[in-house]
N, C-alpha and C. Protein backbone atom coordinates (compact mmCIF):
# COMPACT_ATOMS: atom_id res chain seq x y z
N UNK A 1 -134.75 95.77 55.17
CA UNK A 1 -134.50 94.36 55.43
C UNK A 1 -135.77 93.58 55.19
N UNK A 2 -135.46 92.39 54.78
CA UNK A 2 -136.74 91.67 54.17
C UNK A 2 -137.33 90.19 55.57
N UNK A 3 -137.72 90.82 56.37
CA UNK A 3 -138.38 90.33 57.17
C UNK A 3 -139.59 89.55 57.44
N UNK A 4 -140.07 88.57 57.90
CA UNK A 4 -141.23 88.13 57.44
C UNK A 4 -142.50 89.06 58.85
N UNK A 5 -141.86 89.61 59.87
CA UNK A 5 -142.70 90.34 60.35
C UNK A 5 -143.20 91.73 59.66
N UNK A 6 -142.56 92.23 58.48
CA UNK A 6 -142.96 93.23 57.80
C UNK A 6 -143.74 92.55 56.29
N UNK A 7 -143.97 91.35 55.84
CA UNK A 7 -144.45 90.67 54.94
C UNK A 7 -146.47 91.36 54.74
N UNK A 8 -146.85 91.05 56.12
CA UNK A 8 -148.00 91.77 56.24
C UNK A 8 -148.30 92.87 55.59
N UNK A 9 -146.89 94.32 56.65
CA UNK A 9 -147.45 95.66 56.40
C UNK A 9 -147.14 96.01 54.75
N UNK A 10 -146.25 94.86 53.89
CA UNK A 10 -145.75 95.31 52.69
C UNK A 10 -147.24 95.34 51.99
N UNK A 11 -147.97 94.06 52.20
CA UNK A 11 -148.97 93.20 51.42
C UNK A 11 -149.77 94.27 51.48
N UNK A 12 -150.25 95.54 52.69
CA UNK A 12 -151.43 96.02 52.86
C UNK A 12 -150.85 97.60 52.17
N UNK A 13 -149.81 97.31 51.90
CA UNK A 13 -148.73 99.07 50.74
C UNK A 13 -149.65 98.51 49.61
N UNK A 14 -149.40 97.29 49.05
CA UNK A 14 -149.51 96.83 48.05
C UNK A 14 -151.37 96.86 47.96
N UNK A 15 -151.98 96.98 48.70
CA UNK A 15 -153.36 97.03 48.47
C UNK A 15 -153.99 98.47 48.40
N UNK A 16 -153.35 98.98 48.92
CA UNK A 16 -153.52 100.71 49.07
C UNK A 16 -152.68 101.15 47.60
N UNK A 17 -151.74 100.65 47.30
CA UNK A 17 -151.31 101.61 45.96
C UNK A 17 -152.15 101.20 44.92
N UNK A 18 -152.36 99.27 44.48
CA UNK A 18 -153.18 98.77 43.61
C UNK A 18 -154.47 99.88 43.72
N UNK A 19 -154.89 100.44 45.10
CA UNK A 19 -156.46 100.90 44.91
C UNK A 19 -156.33 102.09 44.24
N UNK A 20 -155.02 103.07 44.61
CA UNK A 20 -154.42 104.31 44.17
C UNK A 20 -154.96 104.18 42.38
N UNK A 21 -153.95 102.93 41.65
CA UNK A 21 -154.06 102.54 40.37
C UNK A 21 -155.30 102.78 39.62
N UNK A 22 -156.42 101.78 40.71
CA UNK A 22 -157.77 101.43 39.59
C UNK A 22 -158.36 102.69 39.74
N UNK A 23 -158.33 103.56 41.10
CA UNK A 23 -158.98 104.82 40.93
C UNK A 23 -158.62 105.77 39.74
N UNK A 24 -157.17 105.94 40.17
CA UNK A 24 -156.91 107.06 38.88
C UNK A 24 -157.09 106.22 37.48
N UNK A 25 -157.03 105.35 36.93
CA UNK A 25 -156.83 104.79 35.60
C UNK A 25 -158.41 104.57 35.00
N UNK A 26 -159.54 104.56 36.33
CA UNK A 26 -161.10 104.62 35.93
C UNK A 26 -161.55 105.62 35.13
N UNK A 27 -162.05 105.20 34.17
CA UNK A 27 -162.76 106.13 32.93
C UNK A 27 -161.61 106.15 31.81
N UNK A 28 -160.20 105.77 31.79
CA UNK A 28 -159.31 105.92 30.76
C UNK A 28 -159.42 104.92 29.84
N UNK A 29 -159.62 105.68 28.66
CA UNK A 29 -158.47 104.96 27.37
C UNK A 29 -157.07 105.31 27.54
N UNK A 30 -156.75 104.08 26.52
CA UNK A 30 -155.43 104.12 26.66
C UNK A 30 -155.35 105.79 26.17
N UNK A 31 -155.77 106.03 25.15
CA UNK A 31 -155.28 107.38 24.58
C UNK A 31 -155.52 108.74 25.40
N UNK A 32 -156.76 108.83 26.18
CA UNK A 32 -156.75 109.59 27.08
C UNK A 32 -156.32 109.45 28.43
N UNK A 33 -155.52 108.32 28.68
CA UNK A 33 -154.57 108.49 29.96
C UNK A 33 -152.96 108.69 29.35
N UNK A 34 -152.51 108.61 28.23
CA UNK A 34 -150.85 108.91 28.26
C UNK A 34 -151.04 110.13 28.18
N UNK A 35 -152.42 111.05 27.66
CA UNK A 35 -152.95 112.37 27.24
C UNK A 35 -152.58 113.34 28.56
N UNK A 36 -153.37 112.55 29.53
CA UNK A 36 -153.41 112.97 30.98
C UNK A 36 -152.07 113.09 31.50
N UNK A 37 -151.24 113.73 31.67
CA UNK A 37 -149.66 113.75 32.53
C UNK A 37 -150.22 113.57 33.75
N UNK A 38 -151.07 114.23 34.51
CA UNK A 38 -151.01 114.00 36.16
C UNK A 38 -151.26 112.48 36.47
N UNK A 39 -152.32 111.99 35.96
CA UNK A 39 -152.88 110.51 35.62
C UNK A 39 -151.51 109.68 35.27
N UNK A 40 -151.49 109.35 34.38
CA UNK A 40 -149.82 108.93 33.81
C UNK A 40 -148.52 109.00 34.82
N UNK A 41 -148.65 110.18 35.37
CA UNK A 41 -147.60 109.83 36.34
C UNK A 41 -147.50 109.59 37.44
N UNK A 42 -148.74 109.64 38.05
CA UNK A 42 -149.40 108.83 39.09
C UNK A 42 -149.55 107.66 39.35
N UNK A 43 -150.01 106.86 38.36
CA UNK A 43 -149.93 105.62 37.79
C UNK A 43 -148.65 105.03 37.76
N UNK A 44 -147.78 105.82 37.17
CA UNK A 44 -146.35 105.26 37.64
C UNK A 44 -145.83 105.29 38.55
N UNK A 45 -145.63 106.29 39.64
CA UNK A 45 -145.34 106.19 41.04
C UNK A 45 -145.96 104.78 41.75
N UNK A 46 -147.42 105.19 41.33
CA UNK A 46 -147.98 104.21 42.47
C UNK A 46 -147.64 102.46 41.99
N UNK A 47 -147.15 102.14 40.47
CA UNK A 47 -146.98 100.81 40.12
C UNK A 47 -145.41 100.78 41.12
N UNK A 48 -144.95 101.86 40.87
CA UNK A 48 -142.99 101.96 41.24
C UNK A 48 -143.52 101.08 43.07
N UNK A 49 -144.61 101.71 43.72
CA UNK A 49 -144.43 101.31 44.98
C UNK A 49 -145.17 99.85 45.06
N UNK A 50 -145.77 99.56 44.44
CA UNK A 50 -146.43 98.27 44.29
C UNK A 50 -145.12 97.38 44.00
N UNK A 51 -144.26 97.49 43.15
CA UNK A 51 -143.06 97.02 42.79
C UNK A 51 -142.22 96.39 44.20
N UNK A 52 -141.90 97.87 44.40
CA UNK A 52 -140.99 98.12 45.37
C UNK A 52 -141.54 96.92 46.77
N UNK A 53 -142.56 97.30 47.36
CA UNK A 53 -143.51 96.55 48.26
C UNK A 53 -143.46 95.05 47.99
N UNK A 54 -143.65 94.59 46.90
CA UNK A 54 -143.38 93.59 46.22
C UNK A 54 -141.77 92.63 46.75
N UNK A 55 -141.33 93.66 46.00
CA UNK A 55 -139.78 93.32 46.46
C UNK A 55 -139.09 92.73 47.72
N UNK A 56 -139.78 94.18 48.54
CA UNK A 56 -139.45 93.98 50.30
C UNK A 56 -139.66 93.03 51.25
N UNK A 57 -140.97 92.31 50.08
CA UNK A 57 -141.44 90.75 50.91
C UNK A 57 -140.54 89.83 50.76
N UNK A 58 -140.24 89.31 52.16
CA UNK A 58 -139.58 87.96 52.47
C UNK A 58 -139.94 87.25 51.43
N UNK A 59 -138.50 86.38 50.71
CA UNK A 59 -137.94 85.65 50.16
C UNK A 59 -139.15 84.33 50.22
N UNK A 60 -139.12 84.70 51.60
CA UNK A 60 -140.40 82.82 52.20
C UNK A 60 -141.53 83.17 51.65
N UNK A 61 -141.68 84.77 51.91
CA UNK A 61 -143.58 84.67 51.35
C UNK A 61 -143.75 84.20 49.96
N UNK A 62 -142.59 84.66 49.19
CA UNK A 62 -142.66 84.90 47.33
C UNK A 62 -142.56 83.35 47.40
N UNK A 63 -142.04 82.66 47.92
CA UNK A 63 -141.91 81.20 47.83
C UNK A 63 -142.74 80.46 48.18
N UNK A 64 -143.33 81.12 49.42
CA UNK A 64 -144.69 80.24 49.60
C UNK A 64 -146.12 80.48 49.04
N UNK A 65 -145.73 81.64 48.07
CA UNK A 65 -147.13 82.35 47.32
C UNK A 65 -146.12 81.85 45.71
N UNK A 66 -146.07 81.10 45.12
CA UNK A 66 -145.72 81.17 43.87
C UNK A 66 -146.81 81.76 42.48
N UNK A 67 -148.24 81.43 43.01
CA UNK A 67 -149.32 82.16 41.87
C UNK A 67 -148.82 82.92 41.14
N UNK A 68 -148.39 83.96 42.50
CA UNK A 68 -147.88 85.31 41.79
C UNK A 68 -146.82 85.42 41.01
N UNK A 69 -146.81 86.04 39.63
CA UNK A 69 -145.67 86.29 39.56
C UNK A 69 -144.80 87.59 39.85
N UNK A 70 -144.22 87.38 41.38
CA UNK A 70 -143.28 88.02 41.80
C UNK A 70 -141.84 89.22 40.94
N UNK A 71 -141.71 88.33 40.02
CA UNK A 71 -140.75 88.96 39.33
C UNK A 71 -141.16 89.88 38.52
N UNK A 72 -142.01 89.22 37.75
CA UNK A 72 -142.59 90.06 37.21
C UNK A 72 -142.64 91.36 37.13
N UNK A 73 -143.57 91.59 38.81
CA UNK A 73 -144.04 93.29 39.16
C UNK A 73 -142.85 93.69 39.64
N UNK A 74 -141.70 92.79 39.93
CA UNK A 74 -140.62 93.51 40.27
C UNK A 74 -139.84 94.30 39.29
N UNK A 75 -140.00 93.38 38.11
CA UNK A 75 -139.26 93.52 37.20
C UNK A 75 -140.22 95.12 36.62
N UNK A 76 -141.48 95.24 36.45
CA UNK A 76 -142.17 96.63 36.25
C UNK A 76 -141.73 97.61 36.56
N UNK A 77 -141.50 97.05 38.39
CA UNK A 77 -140.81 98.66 39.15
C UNK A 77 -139.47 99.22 38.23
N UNK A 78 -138.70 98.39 38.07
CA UNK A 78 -137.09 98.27 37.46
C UNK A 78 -137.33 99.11 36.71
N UNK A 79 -138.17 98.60 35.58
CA UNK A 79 -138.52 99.48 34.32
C UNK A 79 -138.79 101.09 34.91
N UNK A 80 -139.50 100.90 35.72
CA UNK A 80 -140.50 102.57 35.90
C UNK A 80 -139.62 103.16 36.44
N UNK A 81 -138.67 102.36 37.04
CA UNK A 81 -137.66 103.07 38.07
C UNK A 81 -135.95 103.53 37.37
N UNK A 82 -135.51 102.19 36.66
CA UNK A 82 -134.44 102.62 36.44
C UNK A 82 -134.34 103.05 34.26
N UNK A 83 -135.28 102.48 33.75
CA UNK A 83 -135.23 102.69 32.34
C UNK A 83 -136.67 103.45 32.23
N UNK A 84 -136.71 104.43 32.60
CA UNK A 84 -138.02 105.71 32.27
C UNK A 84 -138.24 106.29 31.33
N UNK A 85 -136.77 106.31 30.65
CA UNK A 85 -136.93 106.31 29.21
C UNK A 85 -137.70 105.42 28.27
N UNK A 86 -137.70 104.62 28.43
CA UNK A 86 -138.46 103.38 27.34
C UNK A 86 -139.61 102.61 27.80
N UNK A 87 -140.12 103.63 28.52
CA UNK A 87 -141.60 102.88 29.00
C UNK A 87 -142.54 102.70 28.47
N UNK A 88 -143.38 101.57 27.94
CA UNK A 88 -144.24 101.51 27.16
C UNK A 88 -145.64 101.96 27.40
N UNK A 89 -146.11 102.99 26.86
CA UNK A 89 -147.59 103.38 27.48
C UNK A 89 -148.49 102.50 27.49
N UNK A 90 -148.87 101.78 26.67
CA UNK A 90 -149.05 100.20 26.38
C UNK A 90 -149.65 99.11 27.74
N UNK A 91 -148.14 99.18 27.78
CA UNK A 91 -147.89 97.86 28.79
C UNK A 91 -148.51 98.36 30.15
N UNK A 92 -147.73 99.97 30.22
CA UNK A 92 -148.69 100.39 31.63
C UNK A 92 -149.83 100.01 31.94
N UNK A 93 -150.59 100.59 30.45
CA UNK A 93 -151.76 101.03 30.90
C UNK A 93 -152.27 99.02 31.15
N UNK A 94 -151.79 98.69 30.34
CA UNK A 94 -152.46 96.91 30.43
C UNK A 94 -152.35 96.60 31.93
N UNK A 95 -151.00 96.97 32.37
CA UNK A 95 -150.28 96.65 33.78
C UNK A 95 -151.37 97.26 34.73
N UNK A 96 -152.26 98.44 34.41
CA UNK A 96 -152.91 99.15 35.86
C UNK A 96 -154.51 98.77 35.67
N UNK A 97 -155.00 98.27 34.42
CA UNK A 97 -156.22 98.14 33.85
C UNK A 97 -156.35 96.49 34.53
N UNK A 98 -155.46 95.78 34.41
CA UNK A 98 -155.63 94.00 34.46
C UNK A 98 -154.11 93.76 35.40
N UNK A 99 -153.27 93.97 35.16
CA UNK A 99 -152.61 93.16 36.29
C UNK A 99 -152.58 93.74 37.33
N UNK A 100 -152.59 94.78 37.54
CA UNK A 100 -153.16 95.25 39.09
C UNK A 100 -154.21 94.51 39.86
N UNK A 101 -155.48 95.25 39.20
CA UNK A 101 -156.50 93.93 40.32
C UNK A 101 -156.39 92.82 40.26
N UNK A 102 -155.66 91.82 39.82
CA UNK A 102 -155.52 90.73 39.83
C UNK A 102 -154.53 90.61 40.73
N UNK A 103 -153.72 91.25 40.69
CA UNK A 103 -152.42 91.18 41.98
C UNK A 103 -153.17 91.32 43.13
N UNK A 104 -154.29 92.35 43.20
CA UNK A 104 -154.57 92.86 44.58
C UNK A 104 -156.01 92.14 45.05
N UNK A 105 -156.35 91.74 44.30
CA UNK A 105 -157.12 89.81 44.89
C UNK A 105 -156.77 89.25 45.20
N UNK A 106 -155.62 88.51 44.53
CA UNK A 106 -154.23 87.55 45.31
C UNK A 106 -153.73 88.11 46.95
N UNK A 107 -153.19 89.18 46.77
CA UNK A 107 -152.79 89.80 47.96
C UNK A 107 -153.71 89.90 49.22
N UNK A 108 -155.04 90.56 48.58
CA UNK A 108 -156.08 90.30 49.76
C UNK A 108 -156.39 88.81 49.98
N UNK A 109 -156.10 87.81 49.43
CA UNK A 109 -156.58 86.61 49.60
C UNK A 109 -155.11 86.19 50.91
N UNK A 110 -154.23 86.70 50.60
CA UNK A 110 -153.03 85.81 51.37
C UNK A 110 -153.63 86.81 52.94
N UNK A 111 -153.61 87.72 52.34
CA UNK A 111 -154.14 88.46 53.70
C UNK A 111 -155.25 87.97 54.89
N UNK A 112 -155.83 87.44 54.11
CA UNK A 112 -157.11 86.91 55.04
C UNK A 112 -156.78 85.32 55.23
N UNK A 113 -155.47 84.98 53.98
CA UNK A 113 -156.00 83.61 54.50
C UNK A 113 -154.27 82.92 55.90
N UNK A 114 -153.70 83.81 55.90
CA UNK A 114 -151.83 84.19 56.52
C UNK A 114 -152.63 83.56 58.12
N UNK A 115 -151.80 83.06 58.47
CA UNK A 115 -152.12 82.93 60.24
C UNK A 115 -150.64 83.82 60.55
N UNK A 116 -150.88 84.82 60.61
CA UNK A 116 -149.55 86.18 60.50
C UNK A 116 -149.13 85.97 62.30
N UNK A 117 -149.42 85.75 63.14
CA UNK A 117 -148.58 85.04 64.15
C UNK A 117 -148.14 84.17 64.22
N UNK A 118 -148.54 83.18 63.32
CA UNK A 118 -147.88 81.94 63.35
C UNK A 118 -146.65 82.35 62.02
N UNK A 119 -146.84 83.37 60.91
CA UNK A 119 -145.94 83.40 60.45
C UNK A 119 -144.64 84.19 60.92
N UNK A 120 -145.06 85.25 61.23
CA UNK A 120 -143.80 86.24 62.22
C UNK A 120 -143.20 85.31 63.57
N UNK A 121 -143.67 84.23 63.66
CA UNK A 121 -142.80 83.84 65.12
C UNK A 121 -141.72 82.61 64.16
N UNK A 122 -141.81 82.86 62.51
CA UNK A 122 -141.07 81.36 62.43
C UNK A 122 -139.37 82.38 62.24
N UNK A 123 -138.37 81.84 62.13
CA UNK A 123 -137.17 82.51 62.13
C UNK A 123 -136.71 83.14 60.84
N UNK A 124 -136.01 84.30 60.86
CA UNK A 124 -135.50 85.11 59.43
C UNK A 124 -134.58 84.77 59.05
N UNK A 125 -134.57 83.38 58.91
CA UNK A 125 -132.74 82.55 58.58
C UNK A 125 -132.70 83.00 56.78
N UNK A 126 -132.21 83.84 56.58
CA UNK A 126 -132.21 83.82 54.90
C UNK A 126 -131.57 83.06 54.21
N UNK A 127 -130.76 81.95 54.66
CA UNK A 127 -129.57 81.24 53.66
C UNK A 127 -131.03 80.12 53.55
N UNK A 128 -131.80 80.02 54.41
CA UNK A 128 -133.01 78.93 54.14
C UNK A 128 -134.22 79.47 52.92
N UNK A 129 -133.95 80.88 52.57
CA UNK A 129 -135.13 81.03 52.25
C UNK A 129 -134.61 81.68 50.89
N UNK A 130 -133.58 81.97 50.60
CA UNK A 130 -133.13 82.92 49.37
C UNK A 130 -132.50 81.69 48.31
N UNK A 131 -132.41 82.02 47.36
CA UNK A 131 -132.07 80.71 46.26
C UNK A 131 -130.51 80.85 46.38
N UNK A 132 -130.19 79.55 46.95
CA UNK A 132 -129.11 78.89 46.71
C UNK A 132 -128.11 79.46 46.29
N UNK A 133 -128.10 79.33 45.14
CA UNK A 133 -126.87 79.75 44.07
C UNK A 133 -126.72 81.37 44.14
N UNK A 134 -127.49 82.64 44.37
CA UNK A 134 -127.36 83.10 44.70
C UNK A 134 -126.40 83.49 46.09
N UNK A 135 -126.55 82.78 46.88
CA UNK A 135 -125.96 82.71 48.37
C UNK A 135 -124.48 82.25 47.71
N UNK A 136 -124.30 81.08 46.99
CA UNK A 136 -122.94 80.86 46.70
C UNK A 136 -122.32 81.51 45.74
N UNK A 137 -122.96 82.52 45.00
CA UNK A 137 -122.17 83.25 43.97
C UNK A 137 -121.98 85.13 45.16
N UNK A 138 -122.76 85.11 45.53
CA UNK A 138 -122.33 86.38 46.91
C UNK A 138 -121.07 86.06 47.49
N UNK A 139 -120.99 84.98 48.34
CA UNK A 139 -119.93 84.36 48.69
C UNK A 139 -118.29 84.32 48.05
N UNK A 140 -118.76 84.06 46.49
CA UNK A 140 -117.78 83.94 45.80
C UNK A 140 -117.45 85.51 45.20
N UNK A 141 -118.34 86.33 45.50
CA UNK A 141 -117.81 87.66 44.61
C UNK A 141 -117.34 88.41 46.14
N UNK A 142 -117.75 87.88 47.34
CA UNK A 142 -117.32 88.71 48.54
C UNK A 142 -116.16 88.00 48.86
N UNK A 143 -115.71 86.72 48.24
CA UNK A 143 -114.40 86.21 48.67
C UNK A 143 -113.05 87.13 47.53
N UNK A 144 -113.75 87.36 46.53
CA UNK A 144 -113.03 88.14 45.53
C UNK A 144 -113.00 90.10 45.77
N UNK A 145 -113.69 89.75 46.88
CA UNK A 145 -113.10 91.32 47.25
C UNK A 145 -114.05 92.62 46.63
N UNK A 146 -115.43 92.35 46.10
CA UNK A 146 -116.49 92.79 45.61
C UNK A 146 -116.91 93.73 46.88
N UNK A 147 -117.22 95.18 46.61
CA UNK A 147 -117.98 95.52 47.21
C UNK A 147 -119.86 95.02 47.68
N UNK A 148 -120.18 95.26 49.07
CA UNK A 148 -121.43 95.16 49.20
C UNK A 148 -122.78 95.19 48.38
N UNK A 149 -122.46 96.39 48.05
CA UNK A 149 -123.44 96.82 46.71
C UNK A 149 -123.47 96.52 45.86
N UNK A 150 -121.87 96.26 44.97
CA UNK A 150 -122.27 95.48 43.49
C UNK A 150 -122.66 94.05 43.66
N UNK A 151 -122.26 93.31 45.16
CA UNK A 151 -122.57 91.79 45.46
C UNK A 151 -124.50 92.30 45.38
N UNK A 152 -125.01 92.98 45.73
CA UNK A 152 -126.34 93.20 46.09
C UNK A 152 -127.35 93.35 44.84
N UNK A 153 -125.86 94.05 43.45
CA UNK A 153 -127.06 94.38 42.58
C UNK A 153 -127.47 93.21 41.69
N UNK A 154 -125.98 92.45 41.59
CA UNK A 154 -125.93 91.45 41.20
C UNK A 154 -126.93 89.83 41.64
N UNK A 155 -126.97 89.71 42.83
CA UNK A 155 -127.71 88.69 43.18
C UNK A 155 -128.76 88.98 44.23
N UNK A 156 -129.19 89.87 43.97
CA UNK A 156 -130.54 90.38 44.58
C UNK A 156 -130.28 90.16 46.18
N UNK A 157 -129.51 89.95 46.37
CA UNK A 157 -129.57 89.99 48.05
C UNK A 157 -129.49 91.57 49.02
N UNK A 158 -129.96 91.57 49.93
CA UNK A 158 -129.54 92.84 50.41
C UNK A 158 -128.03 92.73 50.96
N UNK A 159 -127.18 94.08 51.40
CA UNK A 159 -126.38 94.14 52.12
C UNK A 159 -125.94 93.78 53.46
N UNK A 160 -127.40 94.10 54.06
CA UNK A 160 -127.06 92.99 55.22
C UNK A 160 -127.20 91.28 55.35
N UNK A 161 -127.89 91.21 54.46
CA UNK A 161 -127.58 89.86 53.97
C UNK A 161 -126.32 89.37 53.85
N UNK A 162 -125.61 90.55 52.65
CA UNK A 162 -124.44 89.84 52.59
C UNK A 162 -123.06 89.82 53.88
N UNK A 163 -123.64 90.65 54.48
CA UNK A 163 -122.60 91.00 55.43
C UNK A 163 -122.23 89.85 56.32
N UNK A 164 -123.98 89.22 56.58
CA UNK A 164 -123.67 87.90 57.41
C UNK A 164 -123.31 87.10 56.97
N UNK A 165 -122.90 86.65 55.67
CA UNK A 165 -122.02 85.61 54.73
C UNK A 165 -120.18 85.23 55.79
């Protein structure tokens, strides 16, 4: 569940895997890290959880942090996660060399700069914080008799999200 009292512990996944990244990917060329399998697939796990972490953050944080682009690293995990077949060694390696620490500056910056009690006491109303049209196309595929899950894969909402519809 995408909570803004877990927004924190996601942000500090996300600083621990980014560090996972620059360690193992230090000293690589591109050609001697797709070379490397342990390296290489390390690198991918740890982007998959940077992704993932990514993801899990409240709707409000991604909204109130726009710098980032959110989708983006989400959209990475997707790749690493659901099309593993067609991963570009490429893009990885660009992805763990430069958009990593740049994510994980951003992240340490919200970190230090969050008044994180003042953010965990505000309320987890999600119809306030998730985009719109989303909320009304859930609605409309749960009035049509859509299971939970395909309403979920479809408009990024979680299940319990949709449940409270």
């Amino acid at each position: 569940m995408r909570e803004r009292a877990r927004d924190k512990g996601r942000l500090e996944d996300i600083i621990e895997y980014s560090n996972n990244v620059t360690k193992f990917i230090n000293g690589h060329t591109l050609e001697t890290f797709v070379a490397d399998k342990l390296t290489y697939y390390s690198v991918i796990k740890n982007v998959e959880v940077v992704g993932e972490a990514s993801y899990m953050l409240s709707k409000a944080f991604k909204k109130a942090h726009p710098a980032t682009p959110w989708k983006t690293v989400q959209g990475m995990r997707h790749v690493l996660v659901h099309d593993y077949a067609h991963i570009v060694s490429e893009t990885l390696f660009d992805t763990a060399v430069n958009g990593i620490p740049e994510l994980r500056q951003q992240v340490e910056r919200y970190l230090a700069e969050t008044d994180w009690e003042a953010w965990e006491s505000l309320p987890d109303d999600f119809e306030d914080i998730v985009d719109e049209n989303a909320v009304k196309l859930a609605r409309r595929m749960k009035t049509d008799g859509m299971a939970a899950g395909q309403i979920s894969r479809y408009t990024g909402l979680t299940e319990k999200e949709i449940e409270k519809l």
